[in-house]
PDB file of N, CA and C in Angstrom:
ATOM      1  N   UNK A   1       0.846  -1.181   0.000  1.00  0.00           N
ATOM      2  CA  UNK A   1       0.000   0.000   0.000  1.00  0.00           C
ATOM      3  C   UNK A   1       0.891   1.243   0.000  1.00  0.00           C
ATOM      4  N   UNK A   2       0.506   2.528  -1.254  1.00  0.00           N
ATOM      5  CA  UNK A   2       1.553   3.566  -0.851  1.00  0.00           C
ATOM      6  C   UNK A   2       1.353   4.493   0.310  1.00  0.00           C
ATOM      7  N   UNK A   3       2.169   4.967   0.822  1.00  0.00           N
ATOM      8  CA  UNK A   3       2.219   5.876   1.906  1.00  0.00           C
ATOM      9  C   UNK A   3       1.678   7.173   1.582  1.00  0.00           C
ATOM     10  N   UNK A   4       1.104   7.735   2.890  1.00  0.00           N
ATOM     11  CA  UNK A   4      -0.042   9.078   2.111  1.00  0.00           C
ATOM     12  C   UNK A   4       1.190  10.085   1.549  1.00  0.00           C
ATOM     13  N   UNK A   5       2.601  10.034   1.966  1.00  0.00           N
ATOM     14  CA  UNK A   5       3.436  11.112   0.791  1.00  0.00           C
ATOM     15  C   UNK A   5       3.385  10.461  -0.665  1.00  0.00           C
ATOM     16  N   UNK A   6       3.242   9.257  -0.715  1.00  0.00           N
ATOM     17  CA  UNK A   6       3.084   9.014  -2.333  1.00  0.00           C
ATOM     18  C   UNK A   6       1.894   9.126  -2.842  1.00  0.00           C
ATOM     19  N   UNK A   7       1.018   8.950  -2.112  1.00  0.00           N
ATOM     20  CA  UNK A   7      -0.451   9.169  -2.560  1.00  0.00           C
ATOM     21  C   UNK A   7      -0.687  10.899  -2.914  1.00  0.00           C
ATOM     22  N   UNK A   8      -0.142  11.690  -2.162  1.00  0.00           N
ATOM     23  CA  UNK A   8      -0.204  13.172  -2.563  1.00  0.00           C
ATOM     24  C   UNK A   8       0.879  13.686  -3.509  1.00  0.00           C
ATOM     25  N   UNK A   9       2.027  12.811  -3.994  1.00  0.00           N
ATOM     26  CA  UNK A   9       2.618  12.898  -5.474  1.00  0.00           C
ATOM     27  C   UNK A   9       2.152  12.635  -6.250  1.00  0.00           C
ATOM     28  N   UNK A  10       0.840  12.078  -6.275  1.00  0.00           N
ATOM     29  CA  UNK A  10      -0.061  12.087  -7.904  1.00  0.00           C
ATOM     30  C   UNK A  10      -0.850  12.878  -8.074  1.00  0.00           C
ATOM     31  N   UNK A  11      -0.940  14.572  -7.394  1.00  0.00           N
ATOM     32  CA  UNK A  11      -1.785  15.280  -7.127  1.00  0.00           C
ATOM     33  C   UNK A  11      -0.234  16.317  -7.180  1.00  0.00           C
ATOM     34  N   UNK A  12      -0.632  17.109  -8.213  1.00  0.00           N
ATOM     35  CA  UNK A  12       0.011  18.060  -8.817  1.00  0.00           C
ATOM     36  C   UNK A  12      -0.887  19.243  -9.107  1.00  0.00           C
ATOM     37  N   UNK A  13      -0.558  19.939  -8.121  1.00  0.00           N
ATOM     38  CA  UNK A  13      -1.277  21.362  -8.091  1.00  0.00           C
ATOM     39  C   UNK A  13      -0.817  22.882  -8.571  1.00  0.00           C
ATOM     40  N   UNK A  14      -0.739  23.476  -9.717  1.00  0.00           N
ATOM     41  CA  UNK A  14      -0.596  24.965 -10.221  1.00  0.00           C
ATOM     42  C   UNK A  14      -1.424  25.673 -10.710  1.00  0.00           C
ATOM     43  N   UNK A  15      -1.012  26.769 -10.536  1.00  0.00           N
ATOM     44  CA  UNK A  15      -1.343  28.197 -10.954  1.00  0.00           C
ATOM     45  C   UNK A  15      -0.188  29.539 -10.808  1.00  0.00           C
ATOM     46  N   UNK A  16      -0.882  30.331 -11.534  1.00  0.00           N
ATOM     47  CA  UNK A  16      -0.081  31.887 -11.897  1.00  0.00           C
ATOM     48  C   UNK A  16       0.008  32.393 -10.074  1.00  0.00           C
ATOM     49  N   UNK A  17      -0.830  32.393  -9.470  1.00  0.00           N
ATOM     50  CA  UNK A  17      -1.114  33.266  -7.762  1.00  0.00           C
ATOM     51  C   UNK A  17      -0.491  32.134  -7.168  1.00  0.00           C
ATOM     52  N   UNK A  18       0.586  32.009  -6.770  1.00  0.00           N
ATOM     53  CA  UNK A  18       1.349  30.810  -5.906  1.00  0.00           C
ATOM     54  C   UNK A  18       0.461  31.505  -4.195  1.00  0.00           C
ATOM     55  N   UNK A  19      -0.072  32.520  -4.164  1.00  0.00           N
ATOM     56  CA  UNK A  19      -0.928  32.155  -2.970  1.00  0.00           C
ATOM     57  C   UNK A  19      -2.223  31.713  -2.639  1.00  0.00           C
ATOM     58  N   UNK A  20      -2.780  31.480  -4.047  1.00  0.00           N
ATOM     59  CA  UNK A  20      -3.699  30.910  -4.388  1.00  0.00           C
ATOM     60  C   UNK A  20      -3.448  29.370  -4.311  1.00  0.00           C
ATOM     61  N   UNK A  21      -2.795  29.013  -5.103  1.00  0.00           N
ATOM     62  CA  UNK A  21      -2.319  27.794  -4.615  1.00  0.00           C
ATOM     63  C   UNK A  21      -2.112  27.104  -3.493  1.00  0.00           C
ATOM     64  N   UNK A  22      -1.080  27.929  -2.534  1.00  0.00           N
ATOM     65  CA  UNK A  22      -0.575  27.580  -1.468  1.00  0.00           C
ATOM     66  C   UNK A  22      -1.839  27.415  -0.676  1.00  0.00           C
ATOM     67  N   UNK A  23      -3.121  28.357  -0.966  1.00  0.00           N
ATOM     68  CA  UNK A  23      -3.925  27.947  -0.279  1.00  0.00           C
ATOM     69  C   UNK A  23      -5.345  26.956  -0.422  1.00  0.00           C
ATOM     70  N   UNK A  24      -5.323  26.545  -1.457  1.00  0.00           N
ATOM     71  CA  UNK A  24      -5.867  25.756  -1.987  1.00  0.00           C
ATOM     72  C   UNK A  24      -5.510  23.725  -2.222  1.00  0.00           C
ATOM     73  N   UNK A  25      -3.740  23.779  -2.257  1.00  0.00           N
ATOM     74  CA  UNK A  25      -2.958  22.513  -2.665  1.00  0.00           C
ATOM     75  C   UNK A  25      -3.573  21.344  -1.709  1.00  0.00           C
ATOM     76  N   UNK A  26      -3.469  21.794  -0.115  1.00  0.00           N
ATOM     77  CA  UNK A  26      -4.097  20.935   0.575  1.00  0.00           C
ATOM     78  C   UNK A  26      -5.228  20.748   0.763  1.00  0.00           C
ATOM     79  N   UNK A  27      -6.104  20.707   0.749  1.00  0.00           N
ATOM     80  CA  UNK A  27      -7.885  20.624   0.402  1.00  0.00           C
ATOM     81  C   UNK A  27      -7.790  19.540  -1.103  1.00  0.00           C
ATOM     82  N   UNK A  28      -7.368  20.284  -1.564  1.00  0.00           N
ATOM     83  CA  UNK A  28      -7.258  19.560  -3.096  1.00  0.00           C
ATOM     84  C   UNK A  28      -6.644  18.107  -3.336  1.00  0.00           C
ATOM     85  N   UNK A  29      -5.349  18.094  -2.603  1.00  0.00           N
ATOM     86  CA  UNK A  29      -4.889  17.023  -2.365  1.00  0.00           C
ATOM     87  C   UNK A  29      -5.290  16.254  -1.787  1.00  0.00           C
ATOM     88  N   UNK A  30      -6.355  16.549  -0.606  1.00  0.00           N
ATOM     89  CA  UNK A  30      -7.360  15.607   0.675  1.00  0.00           C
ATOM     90  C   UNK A  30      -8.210  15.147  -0.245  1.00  0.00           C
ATOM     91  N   UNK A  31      -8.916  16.027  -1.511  1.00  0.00           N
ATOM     92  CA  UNK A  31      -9.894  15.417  -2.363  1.00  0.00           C
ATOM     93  C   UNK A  31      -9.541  14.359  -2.985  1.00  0.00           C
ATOM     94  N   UNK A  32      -7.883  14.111  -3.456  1.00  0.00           N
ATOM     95  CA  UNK A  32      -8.098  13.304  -4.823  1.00  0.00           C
ATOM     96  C   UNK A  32      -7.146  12.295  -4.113  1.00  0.00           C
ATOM     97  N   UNK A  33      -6.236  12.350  -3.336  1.00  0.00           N
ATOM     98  CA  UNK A  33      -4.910  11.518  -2.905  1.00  0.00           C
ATOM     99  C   UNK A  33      -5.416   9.831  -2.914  1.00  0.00           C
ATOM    100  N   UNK A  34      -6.427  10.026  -2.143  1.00  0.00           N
ATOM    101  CA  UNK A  34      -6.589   8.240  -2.230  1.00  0.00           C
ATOM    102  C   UNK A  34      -7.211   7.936  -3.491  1.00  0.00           C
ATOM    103  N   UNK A  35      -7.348   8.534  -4.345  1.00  0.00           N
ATOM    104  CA  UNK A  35      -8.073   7.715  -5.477  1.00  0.00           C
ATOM    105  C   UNK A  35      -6.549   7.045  -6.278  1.00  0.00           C
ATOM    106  N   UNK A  36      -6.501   5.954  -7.292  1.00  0.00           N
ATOM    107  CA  UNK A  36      -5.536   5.462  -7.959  1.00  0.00           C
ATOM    108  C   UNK A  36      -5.546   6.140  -9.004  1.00  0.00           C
ATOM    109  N   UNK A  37      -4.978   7.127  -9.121  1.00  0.00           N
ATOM    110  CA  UNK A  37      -5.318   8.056 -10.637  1.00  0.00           C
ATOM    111  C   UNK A  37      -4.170   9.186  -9.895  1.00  0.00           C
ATOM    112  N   UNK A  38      -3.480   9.996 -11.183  1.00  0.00           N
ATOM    113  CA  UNK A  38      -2.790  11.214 -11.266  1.00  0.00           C
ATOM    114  C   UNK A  38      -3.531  11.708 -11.822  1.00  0.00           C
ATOM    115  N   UNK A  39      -3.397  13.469 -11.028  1.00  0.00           N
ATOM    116  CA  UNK A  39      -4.008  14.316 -11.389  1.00  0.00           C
ATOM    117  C   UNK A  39      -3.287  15.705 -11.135  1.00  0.00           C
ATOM    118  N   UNK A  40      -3.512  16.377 -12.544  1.00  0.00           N
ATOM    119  CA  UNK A  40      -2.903  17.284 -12.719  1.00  0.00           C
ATOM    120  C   UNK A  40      -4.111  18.777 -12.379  1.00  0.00           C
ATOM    121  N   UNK A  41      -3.618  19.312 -11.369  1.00  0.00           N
ATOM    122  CA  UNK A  41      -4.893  20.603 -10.856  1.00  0.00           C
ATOM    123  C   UNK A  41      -4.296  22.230 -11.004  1.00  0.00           C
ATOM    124  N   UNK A  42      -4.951  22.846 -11.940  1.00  0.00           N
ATOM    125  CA  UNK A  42      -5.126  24.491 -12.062  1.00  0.00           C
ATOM    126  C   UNK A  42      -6.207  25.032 -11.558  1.00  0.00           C
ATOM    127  N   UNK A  43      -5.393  25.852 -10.643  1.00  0.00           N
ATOM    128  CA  UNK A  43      -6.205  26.747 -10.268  1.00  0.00           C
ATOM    129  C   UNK A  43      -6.019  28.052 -10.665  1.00  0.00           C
ATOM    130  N   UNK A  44      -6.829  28.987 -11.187  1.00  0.00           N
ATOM    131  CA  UNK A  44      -6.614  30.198 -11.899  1.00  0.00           C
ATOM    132  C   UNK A  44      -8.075  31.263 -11.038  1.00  0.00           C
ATOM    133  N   UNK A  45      -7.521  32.582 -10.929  1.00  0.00           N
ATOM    134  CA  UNK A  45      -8.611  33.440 -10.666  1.00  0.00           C
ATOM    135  C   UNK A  45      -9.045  33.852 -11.871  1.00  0.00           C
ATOM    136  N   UNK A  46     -10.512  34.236 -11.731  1.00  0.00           N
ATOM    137  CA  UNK A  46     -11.126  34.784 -12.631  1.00  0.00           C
ATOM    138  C   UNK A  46     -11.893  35.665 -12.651  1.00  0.00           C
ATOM    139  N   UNK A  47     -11.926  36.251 -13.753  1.00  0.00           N
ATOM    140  CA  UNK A  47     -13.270  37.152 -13.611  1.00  0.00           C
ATOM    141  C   UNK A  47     -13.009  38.170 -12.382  1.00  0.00           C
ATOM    142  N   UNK A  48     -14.082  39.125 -12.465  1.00  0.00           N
ATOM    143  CA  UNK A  48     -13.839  40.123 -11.663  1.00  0.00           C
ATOM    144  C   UNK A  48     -14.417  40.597 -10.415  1.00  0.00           C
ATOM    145  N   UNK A  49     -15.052  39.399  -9.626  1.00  0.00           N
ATOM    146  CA  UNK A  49     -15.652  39.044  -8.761  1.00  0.00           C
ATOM    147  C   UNK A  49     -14.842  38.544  -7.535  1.00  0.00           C
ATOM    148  N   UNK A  50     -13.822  37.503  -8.484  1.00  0.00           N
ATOM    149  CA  UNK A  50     -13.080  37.098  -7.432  1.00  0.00           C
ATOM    150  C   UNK A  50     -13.216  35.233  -7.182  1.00  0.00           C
ATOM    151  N   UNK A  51     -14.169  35.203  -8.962  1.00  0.00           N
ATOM    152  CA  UNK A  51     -14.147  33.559  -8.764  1.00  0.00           C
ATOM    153  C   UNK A  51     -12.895  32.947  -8.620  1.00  0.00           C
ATOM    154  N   UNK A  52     -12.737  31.613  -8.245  1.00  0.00           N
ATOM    155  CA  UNK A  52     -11.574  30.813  -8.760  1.00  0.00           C
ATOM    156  C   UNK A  52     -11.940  29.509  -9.648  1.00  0.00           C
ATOM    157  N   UNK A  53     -11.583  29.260 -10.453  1.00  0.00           N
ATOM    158  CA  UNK A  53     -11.835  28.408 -11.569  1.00  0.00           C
ATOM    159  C   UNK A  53     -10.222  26.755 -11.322  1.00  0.00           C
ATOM    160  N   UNK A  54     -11.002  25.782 -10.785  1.00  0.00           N
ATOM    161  CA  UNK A  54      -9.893  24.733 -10.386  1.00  0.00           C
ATOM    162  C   UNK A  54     -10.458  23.425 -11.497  1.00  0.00           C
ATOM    163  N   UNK A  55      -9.328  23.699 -12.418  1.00  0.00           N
ATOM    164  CA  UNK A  55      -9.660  22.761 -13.223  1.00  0.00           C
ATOM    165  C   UNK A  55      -8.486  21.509 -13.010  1.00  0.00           C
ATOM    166  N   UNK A  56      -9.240  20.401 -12.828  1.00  0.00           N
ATOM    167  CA  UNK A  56      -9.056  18.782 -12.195  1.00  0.00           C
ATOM    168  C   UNK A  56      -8.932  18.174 -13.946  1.00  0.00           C
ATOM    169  N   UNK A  57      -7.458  17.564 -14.337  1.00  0.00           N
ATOM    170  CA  UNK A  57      -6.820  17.050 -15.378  1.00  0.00           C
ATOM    171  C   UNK A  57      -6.986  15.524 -15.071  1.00  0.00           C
ATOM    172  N   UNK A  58      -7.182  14.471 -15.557  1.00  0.00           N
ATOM    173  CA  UNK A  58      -6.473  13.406 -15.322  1.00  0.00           C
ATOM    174  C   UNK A  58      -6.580  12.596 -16.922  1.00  0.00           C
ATOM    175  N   UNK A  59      -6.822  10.945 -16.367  1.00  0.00           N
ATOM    176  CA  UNK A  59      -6.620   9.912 -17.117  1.00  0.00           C
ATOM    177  C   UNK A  59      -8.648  10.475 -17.941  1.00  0.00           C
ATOM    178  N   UNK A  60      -8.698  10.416 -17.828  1.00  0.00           N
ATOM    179  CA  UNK A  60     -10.826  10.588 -17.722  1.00  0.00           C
ATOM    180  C   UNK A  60     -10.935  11.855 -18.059  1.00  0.00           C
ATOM    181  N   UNK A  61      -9.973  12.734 -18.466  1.00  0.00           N
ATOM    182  CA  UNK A  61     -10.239  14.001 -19.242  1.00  0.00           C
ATOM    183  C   UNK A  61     -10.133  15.382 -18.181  1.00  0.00           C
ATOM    184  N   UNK A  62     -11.166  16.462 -18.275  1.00  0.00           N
ATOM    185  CA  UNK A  62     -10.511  17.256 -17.734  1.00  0.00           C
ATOM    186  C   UNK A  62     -12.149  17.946 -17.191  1.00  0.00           C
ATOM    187  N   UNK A  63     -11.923  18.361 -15.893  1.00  0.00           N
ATOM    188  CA  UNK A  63     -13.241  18.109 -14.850  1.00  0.00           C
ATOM    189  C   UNK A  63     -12.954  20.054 -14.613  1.00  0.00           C
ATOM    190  N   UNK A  64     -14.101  20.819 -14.748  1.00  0.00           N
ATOM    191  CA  UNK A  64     -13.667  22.600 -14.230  1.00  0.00           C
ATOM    192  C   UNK A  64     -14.795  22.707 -13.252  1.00  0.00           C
ATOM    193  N   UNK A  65     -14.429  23.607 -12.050  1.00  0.00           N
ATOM    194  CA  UNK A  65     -15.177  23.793 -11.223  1.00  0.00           C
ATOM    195  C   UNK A  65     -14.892  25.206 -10.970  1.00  0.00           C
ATOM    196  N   UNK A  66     -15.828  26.057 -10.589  1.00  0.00           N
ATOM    197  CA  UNK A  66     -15.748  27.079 -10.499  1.00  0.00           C
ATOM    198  C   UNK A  66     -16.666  27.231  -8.928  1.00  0.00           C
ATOM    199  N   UNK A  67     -15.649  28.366  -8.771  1.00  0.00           N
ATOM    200  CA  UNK A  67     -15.862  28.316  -6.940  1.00  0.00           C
ATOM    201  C   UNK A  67     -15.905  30.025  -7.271  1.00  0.00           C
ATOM    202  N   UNK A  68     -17.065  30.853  -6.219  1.00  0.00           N
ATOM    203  CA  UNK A  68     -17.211  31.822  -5.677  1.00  0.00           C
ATOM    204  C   UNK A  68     -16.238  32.522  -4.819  1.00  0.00           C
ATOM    205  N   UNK A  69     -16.244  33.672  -4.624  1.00  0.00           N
ATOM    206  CA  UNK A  69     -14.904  34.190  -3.588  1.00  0.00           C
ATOM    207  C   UNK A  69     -15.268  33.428  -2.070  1.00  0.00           C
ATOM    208  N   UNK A  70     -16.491  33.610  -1.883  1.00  0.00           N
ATOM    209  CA  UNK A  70     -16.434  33.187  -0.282  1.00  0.00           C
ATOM    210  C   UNK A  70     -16.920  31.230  -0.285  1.00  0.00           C
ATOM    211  N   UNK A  71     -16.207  31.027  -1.219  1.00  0.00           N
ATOM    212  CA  UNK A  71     -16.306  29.081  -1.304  1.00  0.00           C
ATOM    213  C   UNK A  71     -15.382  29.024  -1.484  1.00  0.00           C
ATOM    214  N   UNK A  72     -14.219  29.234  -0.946  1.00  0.00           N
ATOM    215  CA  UNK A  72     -12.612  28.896  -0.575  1.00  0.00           C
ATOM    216  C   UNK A  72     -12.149  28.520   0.304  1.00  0.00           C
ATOM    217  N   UNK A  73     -13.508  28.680   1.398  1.00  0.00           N
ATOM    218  CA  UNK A  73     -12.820  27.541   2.656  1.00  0.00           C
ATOM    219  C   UNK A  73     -12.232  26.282   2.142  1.00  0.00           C
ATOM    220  N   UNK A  74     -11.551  25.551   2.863  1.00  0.00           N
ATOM    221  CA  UNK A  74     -10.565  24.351   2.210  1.00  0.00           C
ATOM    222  C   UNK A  74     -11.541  23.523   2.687  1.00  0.00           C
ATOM    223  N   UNK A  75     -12.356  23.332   3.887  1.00  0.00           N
ATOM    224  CA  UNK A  75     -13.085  22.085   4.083  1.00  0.00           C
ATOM    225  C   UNK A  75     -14.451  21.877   2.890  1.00  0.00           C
ATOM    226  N   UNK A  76     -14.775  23.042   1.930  1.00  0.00           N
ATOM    227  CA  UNK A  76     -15.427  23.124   1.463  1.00  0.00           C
ATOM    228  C   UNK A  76     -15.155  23.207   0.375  1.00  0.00           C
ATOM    229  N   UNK A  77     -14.075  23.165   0.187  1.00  0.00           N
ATOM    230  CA  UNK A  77     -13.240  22.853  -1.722  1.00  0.00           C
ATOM    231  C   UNK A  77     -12.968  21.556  -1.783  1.00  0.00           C
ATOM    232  N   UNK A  78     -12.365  20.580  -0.677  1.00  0.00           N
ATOM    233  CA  UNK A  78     -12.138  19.286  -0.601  1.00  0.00           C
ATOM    234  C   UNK A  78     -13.633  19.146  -0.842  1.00  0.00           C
ATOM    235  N   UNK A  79     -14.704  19.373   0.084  1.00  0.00           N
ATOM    236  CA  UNK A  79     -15.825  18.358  -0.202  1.00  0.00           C
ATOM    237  C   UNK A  79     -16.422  18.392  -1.647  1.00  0.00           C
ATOM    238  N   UNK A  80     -16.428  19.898  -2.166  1.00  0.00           N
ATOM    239  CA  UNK A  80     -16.780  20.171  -3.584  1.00  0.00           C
ATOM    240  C   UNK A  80     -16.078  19.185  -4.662  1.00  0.00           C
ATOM    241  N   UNK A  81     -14.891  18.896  -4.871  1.00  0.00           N
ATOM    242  CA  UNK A  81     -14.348  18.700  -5.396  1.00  0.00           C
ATOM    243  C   UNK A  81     -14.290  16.691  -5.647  1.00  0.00           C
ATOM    244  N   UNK A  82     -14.239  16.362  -3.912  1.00  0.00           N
ATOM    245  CA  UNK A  82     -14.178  15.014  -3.506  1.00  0.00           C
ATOM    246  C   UNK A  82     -15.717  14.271  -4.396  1.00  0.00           C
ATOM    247  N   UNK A  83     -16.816  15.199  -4.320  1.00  0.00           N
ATOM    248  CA  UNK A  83     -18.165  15.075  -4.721  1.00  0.00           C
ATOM    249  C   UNK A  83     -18.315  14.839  -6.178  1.00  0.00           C
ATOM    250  N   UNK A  84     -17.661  15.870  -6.703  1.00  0.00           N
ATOM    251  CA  UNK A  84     -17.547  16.172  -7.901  1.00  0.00           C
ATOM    252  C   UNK A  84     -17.140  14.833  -8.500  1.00  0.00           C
ATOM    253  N   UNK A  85     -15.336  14.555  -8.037  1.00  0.00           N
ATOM    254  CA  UNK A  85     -14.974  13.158  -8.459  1.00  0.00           C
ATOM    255  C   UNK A  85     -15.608  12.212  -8.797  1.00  0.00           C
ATOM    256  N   UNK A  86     -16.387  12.057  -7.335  1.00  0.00           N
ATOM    257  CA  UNK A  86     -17.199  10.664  -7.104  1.00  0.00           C
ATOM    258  C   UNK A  86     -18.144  10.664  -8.287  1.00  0.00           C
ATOM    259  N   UNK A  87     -19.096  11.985  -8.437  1.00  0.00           N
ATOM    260  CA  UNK A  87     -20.874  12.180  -8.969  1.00  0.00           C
ATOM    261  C   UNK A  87     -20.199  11.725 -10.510  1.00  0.00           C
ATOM    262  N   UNK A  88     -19.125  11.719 -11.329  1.00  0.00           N
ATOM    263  CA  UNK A  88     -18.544  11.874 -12.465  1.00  0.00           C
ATOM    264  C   UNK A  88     -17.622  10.681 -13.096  1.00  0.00           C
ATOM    265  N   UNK A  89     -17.691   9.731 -11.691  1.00  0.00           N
ATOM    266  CA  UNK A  89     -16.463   8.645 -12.049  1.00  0.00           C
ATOM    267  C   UNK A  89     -15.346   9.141 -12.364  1.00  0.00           C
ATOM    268  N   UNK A  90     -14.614  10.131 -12.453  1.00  0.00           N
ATOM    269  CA  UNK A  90     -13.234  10.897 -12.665  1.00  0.00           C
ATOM    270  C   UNK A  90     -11.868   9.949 -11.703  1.00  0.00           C
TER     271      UNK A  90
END
């Protein structure tokens, strides 16, 4: 069985705002780490509101979610995201 540091090396997280990132990588990584799949994740701001747009890459194509300024809590991007996976087979 791999160890949860190898399980969060198949979970590759960028964007342009490295504090966007920084605050986003872990949530993101809680979403996808145990699944058997690499996944490549952008996160980009958008728009002029203050969305963030986290688009989820893998083997199964390419999954976009778009999150509101105040839906950036991390317990609430993992669950968005974890949901998302599941509802999509991704």
């Amino acid at each position: 069985m791999a160890s949860y540091k190898d399980r969060l090396n198949r979970v590759r997280v960028e964007g342009e705002s490295q504090a966007l990132v920084d605050r986003l990588r872990e949530p993101l990584q809680r979403a996808l780490a145990d699944r058997r799949a690499f996944y490549a994740v952008r996160v980009e701001a958008v728009g002029r509101a203050g969305e963030v747009l986290v688009s989820i890459n893998g083997s199964k194509g390419r999954l976009p979610l778009l999150f509101g300024r105040g839906e950036l809590d991390p317990g609430h991007v993992s669950r968005v995201v974890q949901d998302a996976v599941d509802r999509f087979a991704f």
